[in-house]
C-alpha atoms as a PDB file:
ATOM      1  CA  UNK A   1      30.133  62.792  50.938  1.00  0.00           C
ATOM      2  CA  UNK A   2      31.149  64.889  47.850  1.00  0.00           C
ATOM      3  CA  UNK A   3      32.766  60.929  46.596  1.00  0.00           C
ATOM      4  CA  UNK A   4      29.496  59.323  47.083  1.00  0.00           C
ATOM      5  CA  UNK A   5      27.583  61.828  44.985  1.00  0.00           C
ATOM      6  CA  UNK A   6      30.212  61.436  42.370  1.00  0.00           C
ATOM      7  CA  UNK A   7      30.292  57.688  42.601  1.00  0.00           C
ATOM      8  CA  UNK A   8      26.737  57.893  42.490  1.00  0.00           C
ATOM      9  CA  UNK A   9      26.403  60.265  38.884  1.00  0.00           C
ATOM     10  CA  UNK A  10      28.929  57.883  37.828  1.00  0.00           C
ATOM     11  CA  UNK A  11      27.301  54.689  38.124  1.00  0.00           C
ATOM     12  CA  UNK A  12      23.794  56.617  36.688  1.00  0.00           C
ATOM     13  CA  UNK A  13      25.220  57.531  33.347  1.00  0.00           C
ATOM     14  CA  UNK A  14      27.164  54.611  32.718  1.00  0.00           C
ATOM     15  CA  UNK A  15      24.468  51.982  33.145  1.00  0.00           C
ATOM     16  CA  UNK A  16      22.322  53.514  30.446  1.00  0.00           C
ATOM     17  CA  UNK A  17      19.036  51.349  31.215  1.00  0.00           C
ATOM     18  CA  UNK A  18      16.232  52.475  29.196  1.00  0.00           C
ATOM     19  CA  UNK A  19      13.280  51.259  31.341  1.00  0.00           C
ATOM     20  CA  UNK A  20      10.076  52.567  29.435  1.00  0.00           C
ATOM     21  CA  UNK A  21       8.776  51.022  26.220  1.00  0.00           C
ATOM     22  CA  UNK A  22       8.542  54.995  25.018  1.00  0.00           C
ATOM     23  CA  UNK A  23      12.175  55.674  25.597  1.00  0.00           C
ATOM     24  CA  UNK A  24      12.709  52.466  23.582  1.00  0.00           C
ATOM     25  CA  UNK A  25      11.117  53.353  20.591  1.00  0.00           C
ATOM     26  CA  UNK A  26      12.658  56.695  20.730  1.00  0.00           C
ATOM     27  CA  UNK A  27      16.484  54.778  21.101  1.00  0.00           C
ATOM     28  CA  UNK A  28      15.868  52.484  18.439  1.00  0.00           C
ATOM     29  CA  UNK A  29      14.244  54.838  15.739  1.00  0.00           C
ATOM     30  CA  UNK A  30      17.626  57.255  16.298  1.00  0.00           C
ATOM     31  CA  UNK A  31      20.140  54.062  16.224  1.00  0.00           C
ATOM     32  CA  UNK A  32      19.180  52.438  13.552  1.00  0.00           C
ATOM     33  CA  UNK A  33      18.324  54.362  10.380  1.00  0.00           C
ATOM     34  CA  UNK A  34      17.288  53.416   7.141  1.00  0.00           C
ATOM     35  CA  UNK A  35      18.240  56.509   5.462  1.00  0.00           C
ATOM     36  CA  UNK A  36      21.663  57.902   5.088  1.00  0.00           C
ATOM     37  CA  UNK A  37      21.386  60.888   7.512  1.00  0.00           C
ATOM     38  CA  UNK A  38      24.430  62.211   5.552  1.00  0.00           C
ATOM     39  CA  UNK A  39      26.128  62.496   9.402  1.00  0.00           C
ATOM     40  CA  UNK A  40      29.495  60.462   8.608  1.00  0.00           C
ATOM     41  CA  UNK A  41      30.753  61.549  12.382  1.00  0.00           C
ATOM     42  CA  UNK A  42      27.672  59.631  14.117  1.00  0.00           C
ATOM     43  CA  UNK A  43      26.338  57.202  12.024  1.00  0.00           C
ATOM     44  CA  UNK A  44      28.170  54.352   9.676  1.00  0.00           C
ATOM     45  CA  UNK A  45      26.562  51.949   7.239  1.00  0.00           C
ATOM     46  CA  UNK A  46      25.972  48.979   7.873  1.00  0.00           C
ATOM     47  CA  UNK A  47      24.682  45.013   7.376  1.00  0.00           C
ATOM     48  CA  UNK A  48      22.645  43.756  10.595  1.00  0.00           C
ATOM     49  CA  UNK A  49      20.506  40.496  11.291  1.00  0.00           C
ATOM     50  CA  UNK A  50      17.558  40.853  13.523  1.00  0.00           C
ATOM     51  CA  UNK A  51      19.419  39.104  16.028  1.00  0.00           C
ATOM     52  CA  UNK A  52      22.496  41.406  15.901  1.00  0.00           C
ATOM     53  CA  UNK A  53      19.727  44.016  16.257  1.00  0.00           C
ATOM     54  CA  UNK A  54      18.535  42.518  19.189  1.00  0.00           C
ATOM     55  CA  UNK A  55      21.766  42.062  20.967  1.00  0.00           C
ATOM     56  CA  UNK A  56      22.592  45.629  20.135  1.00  0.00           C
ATOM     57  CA  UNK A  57      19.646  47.228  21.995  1.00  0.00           C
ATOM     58  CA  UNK A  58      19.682  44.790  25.147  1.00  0.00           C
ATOM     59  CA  UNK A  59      22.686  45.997  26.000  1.00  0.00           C
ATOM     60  CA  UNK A  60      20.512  49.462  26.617  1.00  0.00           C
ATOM     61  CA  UNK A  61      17.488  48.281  28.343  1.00  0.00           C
ATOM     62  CA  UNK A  62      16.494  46.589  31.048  1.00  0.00           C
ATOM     63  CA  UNK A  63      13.241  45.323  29.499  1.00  0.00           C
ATOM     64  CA  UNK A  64      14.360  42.137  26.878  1.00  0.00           C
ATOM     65  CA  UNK A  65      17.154  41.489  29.810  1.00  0.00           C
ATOM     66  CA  UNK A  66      15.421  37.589  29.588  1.00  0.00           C
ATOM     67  CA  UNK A  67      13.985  38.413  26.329  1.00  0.00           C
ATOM     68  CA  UNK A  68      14.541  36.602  23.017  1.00  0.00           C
ATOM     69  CA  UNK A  69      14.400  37.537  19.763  1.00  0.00           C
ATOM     70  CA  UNK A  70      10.466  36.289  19.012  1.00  0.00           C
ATOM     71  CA  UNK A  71       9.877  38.843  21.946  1.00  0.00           C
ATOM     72  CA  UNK A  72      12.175  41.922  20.531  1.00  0.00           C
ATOM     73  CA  UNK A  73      10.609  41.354  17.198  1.00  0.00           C
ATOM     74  CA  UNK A  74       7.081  41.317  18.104  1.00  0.00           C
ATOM     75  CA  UNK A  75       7.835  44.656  20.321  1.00  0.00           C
ATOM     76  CA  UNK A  76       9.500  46.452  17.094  1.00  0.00           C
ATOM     77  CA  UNK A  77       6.639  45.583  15.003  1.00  0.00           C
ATOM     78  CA  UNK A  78       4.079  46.774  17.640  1.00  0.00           C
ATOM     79  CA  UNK A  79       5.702  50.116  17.751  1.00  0.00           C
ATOM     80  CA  UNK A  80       6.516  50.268  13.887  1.00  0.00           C
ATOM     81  CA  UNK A  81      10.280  50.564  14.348  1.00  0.00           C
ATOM     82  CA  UNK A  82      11.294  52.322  10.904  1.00  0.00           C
ATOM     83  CA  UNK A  83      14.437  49.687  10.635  1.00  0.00           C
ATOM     84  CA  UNK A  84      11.790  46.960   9.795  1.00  0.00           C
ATOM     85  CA  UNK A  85      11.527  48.672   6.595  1.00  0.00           C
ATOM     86  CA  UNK A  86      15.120  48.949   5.849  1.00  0.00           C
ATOM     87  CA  UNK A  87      16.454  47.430   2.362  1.00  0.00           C
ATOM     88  CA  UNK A  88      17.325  43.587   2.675  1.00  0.00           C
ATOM     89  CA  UNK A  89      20.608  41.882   1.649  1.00  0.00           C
ATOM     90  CA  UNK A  90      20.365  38.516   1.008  1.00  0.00           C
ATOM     91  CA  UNK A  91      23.678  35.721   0.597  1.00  0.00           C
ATOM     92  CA  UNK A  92      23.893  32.254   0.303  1.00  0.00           C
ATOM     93  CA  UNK A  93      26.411  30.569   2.272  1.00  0.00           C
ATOM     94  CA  UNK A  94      27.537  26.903   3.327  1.00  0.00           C
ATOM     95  CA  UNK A  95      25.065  26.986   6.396  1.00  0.00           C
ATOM     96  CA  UNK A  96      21.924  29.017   4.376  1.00  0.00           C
ATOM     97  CA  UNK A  97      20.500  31.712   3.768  1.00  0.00           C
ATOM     98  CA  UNK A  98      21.646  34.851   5.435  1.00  0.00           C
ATOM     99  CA  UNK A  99      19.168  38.189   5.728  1.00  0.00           C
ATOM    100  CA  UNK A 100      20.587  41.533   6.583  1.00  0.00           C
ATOM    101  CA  UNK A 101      19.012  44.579   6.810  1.00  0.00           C
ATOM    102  CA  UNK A 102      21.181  47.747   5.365  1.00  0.00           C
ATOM    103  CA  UNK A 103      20.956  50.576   8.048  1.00  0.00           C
ATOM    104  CA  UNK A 104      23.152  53.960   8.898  1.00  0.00           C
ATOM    105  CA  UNK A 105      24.047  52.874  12.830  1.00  0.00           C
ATOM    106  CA  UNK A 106      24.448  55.327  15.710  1.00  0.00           C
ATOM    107  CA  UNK A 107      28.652  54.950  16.656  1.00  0.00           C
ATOM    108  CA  UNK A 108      28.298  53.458  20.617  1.00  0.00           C
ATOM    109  CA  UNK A 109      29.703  57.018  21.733  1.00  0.00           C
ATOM    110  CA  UNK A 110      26.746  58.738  20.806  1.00  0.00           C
ATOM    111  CA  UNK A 111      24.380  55.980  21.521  1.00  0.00           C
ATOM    112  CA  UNK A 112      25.402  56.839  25.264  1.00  0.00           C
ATOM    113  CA  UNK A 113      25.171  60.420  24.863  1.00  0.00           C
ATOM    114  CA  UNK A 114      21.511  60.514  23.362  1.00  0.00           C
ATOM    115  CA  UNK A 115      20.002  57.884  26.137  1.00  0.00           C
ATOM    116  CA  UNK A 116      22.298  60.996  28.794  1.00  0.00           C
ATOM    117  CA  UNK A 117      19.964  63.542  26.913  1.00  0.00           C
ATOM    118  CA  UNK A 118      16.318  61.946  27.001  1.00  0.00           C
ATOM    119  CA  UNK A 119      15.789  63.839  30.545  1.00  0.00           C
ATOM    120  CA  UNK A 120      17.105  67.512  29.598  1.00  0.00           C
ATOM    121  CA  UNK A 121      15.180  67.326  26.023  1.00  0.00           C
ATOM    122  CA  UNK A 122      11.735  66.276  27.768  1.00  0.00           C
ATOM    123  CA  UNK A 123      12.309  69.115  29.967  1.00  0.00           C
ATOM    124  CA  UNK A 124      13.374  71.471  27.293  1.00  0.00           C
ATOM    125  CA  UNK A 125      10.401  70.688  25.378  1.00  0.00           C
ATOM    126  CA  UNK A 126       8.141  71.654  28.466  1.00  0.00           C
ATOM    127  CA  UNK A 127       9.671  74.873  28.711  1.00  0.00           C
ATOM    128  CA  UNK A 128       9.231  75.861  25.115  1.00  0.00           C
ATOM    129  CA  UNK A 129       5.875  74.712  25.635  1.00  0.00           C
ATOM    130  CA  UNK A 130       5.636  76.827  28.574  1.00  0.00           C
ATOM    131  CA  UNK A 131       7.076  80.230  26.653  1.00  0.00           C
ATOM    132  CA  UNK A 132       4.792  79.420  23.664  1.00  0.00           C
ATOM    133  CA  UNK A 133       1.849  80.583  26.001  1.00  0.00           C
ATOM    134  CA  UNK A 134       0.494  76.615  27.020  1.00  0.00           C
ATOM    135  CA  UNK A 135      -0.942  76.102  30.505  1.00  0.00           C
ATOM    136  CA  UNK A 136       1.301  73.095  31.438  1.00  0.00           C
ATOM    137  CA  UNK A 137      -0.831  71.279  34.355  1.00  0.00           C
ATOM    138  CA  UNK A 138       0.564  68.251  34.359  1.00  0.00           C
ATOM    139  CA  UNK A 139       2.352  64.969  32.817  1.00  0.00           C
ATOM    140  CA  UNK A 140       0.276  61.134  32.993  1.00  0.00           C
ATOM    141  CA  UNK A 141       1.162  58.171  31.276  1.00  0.00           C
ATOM    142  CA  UNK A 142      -1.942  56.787  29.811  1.00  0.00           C
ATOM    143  CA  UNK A 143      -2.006  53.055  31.256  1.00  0.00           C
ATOM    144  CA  UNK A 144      -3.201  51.215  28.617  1.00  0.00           C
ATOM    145  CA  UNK A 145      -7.419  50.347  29.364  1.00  0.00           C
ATOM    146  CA  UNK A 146     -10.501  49.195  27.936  1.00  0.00           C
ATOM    147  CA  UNK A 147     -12.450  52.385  29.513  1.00  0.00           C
ATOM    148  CA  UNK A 148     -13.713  54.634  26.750  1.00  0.00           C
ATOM    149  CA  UNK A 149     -12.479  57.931  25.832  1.00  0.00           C
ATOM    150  CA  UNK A 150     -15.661  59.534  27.580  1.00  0.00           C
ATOM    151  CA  UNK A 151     -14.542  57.510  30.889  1.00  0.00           C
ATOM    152  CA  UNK A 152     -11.312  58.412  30.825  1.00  0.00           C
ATOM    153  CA  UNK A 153     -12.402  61.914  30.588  1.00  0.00           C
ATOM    154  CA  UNK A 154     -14.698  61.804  33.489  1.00  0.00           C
ATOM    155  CA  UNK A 155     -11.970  60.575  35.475  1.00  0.00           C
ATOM    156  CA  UNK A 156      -9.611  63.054  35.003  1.00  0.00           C
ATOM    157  CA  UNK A 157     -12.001  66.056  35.706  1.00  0.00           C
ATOM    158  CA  UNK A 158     -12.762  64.714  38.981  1.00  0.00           C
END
């Protein structure tokens, strides 16, 4: 029993799926920076097409699994991903023109260690919450709808 639990924790942190569009954002906006976090140990500099960009962050979500990169770009520009704004290097080569963007890239070690932490810092945050004095009553994703504010409101007080 004891080896199925293990095998269980096991398989859990070392598939590192990030399944919510919100835990997405939050993964890509700490891998790829566009400032040097001065943080030689975690991050390294670095020259990245969109597409190596987009290979890079399928291999940690389930959500572009049959994605391309029309899709993962669209996505990063809906939720403002900072790295869009990065400085651009451009070089000419025999097959074109080549476009990098310059960004400060989490090390894959610690990639796997801050999707391991999303869980405890969510609940951290609710207990700090909870010690600065808040009446915590509840979590809900807001779905998104075309009910107004006033609507929504009603809802929830019924």
């Amino acid at each position: 029993m004891l080896f199925i639990c293990l095998l269980q924790y096991l398989l859990t942190i070392t598939t590192h799926f990030l399944d919510s569009e919100s835990q997405l954002k939050e993964f890509i906006d700490n891998v790829f920076l566009i400032v040097d976090p001065r943080n030689e140990r975690v991050y390294e500099r670095t020259e990245l097409s969109s597409e190596q960009i987009f290979q890079l962050t399928k291999q940690y979500t389930s959500i572009f699994q049959k994605g391309q990169l029309g899709t993962f770009t669209s996505f990063a520009k809906k939720i403002k991903a900072r790295f869009l704004k990065a400085s651009v290097s451009r070089k000419r080569t025999s097959e074109g023109r080549i476009e990098r963007k310059i960004l400060y890239v989490m090390k894959p070690d610690d990639r796997a260690q801050n999707i391991n932490s999303y869980q405890s810092r969510y609940q951290e945050f609710i207990k700090n919450l909870k010690a600065d004095g808040y009446d915590i009553i509840g979590y809900a994703r807001k779905s998104p709808t075309k009910l107004s504010n006033d609507a929504l409101e009603a809802i929830i007080k019924k």
